[in-house]
N, C-alpha and C. Protein backbone atom coordinates (compact mmCIF):
# COMPACT_ATOMS: atom_id res chain seq x y z
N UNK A 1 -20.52 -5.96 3.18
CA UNK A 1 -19.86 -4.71 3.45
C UNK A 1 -20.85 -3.59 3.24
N UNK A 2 -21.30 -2.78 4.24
CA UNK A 2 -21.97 -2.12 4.19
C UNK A 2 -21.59 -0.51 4.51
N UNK A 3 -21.14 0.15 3.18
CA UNK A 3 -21.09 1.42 3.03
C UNK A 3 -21.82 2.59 2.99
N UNK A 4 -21.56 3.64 4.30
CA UNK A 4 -22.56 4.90 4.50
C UNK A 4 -22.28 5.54 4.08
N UNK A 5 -22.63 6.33 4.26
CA UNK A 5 -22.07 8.07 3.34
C UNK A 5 -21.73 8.67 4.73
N UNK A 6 -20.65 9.46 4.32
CA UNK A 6 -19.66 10.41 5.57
C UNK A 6 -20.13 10.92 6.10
N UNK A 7 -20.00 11.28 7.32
CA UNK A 7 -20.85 12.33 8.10
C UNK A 7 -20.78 14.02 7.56
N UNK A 8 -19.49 14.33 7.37
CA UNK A 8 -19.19 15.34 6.76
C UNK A 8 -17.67 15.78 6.55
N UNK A 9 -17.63 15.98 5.30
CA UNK A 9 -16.48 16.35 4.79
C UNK A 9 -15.54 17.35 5.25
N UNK A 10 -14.41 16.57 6.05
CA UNK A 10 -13.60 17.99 6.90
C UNK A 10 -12.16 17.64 6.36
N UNK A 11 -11.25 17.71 7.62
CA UNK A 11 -10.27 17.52 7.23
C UNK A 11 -9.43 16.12 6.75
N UNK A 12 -10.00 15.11 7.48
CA UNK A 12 -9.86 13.55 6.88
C UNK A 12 -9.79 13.62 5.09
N UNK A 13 -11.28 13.82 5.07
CA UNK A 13 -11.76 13.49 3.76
C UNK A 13 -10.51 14.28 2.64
N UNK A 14 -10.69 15.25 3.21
CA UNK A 14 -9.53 15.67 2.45
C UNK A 14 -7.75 15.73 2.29
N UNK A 15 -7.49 15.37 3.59
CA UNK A 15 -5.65 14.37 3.40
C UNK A 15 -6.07 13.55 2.59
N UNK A 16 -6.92 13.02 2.96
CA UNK A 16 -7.14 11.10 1.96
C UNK A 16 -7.25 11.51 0.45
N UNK A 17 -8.27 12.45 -0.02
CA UNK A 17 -8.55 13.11 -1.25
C UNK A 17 -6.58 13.92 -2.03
N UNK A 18 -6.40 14.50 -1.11
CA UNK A 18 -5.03 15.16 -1.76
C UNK A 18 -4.22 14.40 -2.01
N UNK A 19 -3.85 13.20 -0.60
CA UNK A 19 -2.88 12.54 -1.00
C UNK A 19 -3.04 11.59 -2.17
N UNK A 20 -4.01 10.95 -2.41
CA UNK A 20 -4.40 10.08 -3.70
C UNK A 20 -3.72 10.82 -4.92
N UNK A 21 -4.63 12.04 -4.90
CA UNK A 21 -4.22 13.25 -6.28
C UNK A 21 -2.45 13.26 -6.31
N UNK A 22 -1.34 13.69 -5.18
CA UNK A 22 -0.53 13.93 -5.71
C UNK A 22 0.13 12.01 -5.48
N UNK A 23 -0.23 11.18 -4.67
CA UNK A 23 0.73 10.13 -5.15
C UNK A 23 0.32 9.26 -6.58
N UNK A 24 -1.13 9.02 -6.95
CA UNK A 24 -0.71 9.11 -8.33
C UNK A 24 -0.52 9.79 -9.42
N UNK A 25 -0.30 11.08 -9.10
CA UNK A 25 0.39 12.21 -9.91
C UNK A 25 1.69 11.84 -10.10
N UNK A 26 2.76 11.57 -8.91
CA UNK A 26 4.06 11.41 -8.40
C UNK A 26 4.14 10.09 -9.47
N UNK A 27 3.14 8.70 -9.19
CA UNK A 27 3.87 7.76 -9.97
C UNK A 27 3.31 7.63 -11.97
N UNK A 28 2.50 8.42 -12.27
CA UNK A 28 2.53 8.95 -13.48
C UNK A 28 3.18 8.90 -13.98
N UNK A 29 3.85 10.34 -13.71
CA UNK A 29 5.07 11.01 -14.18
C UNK A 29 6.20 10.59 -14.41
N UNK A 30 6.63 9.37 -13.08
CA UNK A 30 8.06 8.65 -13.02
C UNK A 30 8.10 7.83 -14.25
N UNK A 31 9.20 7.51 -15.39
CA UNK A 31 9.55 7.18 -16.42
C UNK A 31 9.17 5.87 -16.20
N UNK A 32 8.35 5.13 -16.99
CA UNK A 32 8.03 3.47 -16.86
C UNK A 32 9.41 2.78 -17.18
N UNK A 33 10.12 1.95 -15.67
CA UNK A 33 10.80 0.99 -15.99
C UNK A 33 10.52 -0.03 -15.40
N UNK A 34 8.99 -0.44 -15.66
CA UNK A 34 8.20 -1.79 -15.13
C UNK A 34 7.45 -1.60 -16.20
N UNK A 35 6.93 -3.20 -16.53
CA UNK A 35 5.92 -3.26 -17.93
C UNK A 35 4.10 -2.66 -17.10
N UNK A 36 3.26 -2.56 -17.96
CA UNK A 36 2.31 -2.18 -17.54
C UNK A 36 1.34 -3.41 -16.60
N UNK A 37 1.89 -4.44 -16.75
CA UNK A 37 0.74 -5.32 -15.89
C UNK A 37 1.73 -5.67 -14.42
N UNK A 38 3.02 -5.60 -14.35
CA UNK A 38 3.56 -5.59 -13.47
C UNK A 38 2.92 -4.33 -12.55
N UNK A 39 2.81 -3.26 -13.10
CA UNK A 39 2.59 -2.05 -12.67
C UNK A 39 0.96 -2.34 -11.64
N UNK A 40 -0.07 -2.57 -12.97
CA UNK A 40 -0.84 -3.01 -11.94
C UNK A 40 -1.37 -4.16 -11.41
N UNK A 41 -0.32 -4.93 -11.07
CA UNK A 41 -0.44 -5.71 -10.00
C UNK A 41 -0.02 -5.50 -8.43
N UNK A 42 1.63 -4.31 -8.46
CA UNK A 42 1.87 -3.79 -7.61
C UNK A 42 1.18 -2.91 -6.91
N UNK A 43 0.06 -1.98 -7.97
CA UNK A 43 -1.05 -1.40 -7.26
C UNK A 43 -2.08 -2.36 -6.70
N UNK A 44 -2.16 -2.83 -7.24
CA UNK A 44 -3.69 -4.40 -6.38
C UNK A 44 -2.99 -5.06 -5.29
N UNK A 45 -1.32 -4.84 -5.01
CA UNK A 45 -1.19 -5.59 -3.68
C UNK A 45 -0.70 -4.74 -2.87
N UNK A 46 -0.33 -3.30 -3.44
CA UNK A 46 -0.76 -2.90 -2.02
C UNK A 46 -2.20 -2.08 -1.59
N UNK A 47 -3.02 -2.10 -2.64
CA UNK A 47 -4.34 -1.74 -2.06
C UNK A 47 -4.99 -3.17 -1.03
N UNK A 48 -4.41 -4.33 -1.95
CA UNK A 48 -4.79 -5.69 -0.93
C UNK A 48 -4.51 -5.84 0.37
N UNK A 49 -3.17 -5.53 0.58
CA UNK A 49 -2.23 -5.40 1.81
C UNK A 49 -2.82 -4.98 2.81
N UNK A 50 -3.46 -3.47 2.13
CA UNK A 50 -3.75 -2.40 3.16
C UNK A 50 -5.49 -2.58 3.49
N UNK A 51 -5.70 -3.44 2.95
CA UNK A 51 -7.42 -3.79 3.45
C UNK A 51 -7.65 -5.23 3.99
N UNK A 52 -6.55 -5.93 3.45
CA UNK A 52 -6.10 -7.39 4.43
C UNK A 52 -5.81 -7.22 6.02
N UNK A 53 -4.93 -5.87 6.23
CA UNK A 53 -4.27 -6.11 7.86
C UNK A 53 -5.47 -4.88 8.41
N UNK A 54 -5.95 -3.85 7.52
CA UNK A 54 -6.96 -3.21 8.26
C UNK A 54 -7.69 -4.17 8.66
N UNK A 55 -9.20 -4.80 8.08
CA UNK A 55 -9.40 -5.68 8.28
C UNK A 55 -9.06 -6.81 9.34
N UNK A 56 -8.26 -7.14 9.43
CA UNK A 56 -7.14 -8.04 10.60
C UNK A 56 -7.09 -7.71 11.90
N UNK A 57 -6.56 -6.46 11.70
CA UNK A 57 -6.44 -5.73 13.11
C UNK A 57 -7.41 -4.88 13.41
N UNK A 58 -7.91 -4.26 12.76
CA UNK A 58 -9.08 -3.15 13.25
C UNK A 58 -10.23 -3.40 13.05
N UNK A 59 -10.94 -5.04 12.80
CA UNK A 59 -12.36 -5.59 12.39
C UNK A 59 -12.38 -6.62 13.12
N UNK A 60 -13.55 -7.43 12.67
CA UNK A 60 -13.96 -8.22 13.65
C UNK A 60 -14.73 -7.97 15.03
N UNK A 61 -13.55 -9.54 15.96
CA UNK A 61 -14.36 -9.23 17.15
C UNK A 61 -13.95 -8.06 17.97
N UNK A 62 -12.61 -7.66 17.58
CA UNK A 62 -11.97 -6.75 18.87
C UNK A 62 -11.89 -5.08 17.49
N UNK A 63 -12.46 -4.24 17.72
CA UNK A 63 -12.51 -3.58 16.99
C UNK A 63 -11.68 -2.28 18.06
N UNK A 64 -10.17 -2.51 17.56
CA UNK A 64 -9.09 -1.43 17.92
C UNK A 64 -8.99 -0.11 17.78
N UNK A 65 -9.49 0.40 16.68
CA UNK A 65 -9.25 1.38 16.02
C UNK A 65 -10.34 1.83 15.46
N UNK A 66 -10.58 3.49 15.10
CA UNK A 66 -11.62 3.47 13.68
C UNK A 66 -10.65 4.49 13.25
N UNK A 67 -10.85 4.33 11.63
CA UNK A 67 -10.04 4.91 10.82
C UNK A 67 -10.57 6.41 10.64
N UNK A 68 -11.54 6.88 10.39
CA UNK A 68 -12.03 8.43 10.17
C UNK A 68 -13.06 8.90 11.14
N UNK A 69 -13.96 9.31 11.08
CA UNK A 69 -14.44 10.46 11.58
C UNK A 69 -15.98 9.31 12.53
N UNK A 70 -15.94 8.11 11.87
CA UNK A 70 -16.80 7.81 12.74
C UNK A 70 -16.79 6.34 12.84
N UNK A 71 -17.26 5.41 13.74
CA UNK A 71 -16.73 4.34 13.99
C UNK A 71 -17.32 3.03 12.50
N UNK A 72 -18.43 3.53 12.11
CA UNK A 72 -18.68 3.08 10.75
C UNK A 72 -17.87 3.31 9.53
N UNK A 73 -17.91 1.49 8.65
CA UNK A 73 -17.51 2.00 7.68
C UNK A 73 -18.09 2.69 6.28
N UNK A 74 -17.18 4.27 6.34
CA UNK A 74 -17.73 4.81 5.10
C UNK A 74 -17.30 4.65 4.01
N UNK A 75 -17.36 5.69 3.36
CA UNK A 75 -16.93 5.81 1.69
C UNK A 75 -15.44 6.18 1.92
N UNK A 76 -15.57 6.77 2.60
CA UNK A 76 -14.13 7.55 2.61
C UNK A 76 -12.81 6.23 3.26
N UNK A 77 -13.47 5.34 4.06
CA UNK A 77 -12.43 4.18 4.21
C UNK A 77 -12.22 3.45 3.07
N UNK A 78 -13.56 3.24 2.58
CA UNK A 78 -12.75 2.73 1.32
C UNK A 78 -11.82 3.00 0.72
N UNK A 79 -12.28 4.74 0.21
CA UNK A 79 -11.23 5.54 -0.66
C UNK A 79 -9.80 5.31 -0.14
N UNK A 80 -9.63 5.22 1.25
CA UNK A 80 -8.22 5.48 1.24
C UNK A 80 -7.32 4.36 1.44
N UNK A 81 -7.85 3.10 0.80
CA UNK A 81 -7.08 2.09 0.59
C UNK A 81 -6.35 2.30 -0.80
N UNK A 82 -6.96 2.96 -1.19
CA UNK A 82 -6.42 3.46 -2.74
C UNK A 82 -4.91 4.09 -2.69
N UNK A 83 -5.00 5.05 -1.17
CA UNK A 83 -4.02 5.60 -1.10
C UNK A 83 -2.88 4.82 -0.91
N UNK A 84 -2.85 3.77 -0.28
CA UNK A 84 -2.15 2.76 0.07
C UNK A 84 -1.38 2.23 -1.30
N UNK A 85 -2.26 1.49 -2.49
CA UNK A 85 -1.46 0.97 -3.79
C UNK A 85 -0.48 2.03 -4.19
N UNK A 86 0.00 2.94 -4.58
CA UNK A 86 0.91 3.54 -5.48
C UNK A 86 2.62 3.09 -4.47
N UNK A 87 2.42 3.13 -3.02
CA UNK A 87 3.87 2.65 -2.10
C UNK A 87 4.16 1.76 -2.51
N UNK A 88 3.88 0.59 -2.69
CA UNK A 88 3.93 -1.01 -3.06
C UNK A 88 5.00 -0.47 -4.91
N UNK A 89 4.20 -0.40 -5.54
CA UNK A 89 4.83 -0.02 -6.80
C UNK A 89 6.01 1.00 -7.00
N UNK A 90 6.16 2.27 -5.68
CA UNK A 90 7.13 3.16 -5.42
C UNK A 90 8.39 2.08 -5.02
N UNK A 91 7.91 1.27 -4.00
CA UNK A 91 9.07 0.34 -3.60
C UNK A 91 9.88 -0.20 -4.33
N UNK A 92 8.96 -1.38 -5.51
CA UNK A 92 10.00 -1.69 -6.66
C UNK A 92 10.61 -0.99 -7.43
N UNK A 93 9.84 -0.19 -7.85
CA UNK A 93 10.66 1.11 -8.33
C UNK A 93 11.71 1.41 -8.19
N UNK A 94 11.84 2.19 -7.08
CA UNK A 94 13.18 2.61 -6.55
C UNK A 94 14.09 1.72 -6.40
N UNK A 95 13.58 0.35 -6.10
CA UNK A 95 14.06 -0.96 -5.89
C UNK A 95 15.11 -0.86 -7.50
N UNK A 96 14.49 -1.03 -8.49
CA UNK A 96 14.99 -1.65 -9.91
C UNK A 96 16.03 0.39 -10.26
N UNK A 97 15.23 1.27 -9.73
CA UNK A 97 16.09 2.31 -10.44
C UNK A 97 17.49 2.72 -9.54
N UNK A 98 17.73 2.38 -8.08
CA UNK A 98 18.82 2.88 -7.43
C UNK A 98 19.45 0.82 -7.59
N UNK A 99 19.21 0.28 -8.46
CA UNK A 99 20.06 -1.15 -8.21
C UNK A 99 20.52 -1.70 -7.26
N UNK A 100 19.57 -1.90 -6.37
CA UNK A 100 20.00 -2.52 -4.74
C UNK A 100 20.09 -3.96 -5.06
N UNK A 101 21.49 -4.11 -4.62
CA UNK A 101 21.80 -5.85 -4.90
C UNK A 101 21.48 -6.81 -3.57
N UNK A 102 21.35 -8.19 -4.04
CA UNK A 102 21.03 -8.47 -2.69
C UNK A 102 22.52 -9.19 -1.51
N UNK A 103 23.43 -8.60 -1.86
CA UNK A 103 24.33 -8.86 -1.26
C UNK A 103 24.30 -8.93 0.19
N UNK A 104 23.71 -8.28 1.44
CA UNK A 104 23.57 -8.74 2.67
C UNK A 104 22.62 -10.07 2.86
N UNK A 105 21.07 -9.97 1.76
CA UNK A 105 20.52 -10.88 2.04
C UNK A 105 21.69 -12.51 2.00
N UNK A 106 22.31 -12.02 0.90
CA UNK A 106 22.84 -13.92 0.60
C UNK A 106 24.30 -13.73 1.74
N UNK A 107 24.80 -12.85 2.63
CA UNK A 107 25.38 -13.16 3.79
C UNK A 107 24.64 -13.62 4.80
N UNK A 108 23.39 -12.92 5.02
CA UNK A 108 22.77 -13.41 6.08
C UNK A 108 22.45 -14.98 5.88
N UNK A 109 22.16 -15.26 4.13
CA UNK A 109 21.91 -16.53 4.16
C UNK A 109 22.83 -17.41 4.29
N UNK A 110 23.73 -17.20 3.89
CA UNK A 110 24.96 -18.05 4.25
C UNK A 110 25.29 -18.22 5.43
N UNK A 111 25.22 -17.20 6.12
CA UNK A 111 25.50 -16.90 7.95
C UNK A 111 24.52 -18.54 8.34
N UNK A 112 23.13 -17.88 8.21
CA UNK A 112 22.20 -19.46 8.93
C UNK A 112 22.39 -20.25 8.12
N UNK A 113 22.57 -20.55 6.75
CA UNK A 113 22.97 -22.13 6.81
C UNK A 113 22.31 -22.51 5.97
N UNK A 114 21.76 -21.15 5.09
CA UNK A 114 20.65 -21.36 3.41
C UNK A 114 21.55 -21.88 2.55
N UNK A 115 21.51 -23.51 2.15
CA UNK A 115 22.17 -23.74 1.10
C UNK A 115 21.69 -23.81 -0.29
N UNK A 116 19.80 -23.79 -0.06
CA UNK A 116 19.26 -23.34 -1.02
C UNK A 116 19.17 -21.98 -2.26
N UNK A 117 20.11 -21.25 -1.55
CA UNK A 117 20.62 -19.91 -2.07
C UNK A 117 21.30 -20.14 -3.23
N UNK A 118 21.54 -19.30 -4.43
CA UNK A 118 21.93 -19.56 -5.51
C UNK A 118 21.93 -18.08 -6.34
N UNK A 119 23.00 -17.84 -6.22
CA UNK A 119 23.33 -16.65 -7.24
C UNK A 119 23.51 -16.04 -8.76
């Protein structure tokens, strides 16, 4: 992996830079009701996530996309996989603090015919 330095710092560099600052500002602040290694593991999968399907889809042989300002990868792609981990951990979150039950999932499972299901 071979990382350049940016061509120059405009407006990219800086969504990617702000948003980092306020989303882990945002999950800081929120009252811990996940233990701390849960916490960061949910950050390592979705920084994983988000450099697994980049990677996937926008590398290789068919190169779809470029993410910033130039078709190399820089510093600044890196950086903003970062931005990516704090959603992953927002999800459960909200997941465990608004108590979403899984009551459609185990209809749907029942619907096809999951008898492996168990409540």
């Amino acid at each position: 992996m071979n990382l350049s330095p940016y061509e120059h710092f405009d407006r990219n560099e800086w969504f990617i830079t702000i948003g980092i600052i306020c989303t882990y500002t945002f999950s800081y602040f929120l009252p811990s009701k996940l233990k701390a290694e849960v916490t960061f593991l949910l950050f390592l999968w979705g920084f994983s996530v988000a450099k697994f399907w980049d990677f996937t889809l926008g590398g290789g042989v068919f190169d779809f996309y470029d993410v910033n300002d130039s078709p190399h990868y820089d510093v600044f792609d890196f950086v903003s996989y970062f931005l990516y981990a704090p959603f992953s951990y927002f999800f459960i979150y909200f997941y465990e603090v608004f108590g979403i039950k899984a009551k459609k999932s185990r209809n749907l499972c029942s619907r096809l015919g999951c008898n492996s299901y168990r409540s």
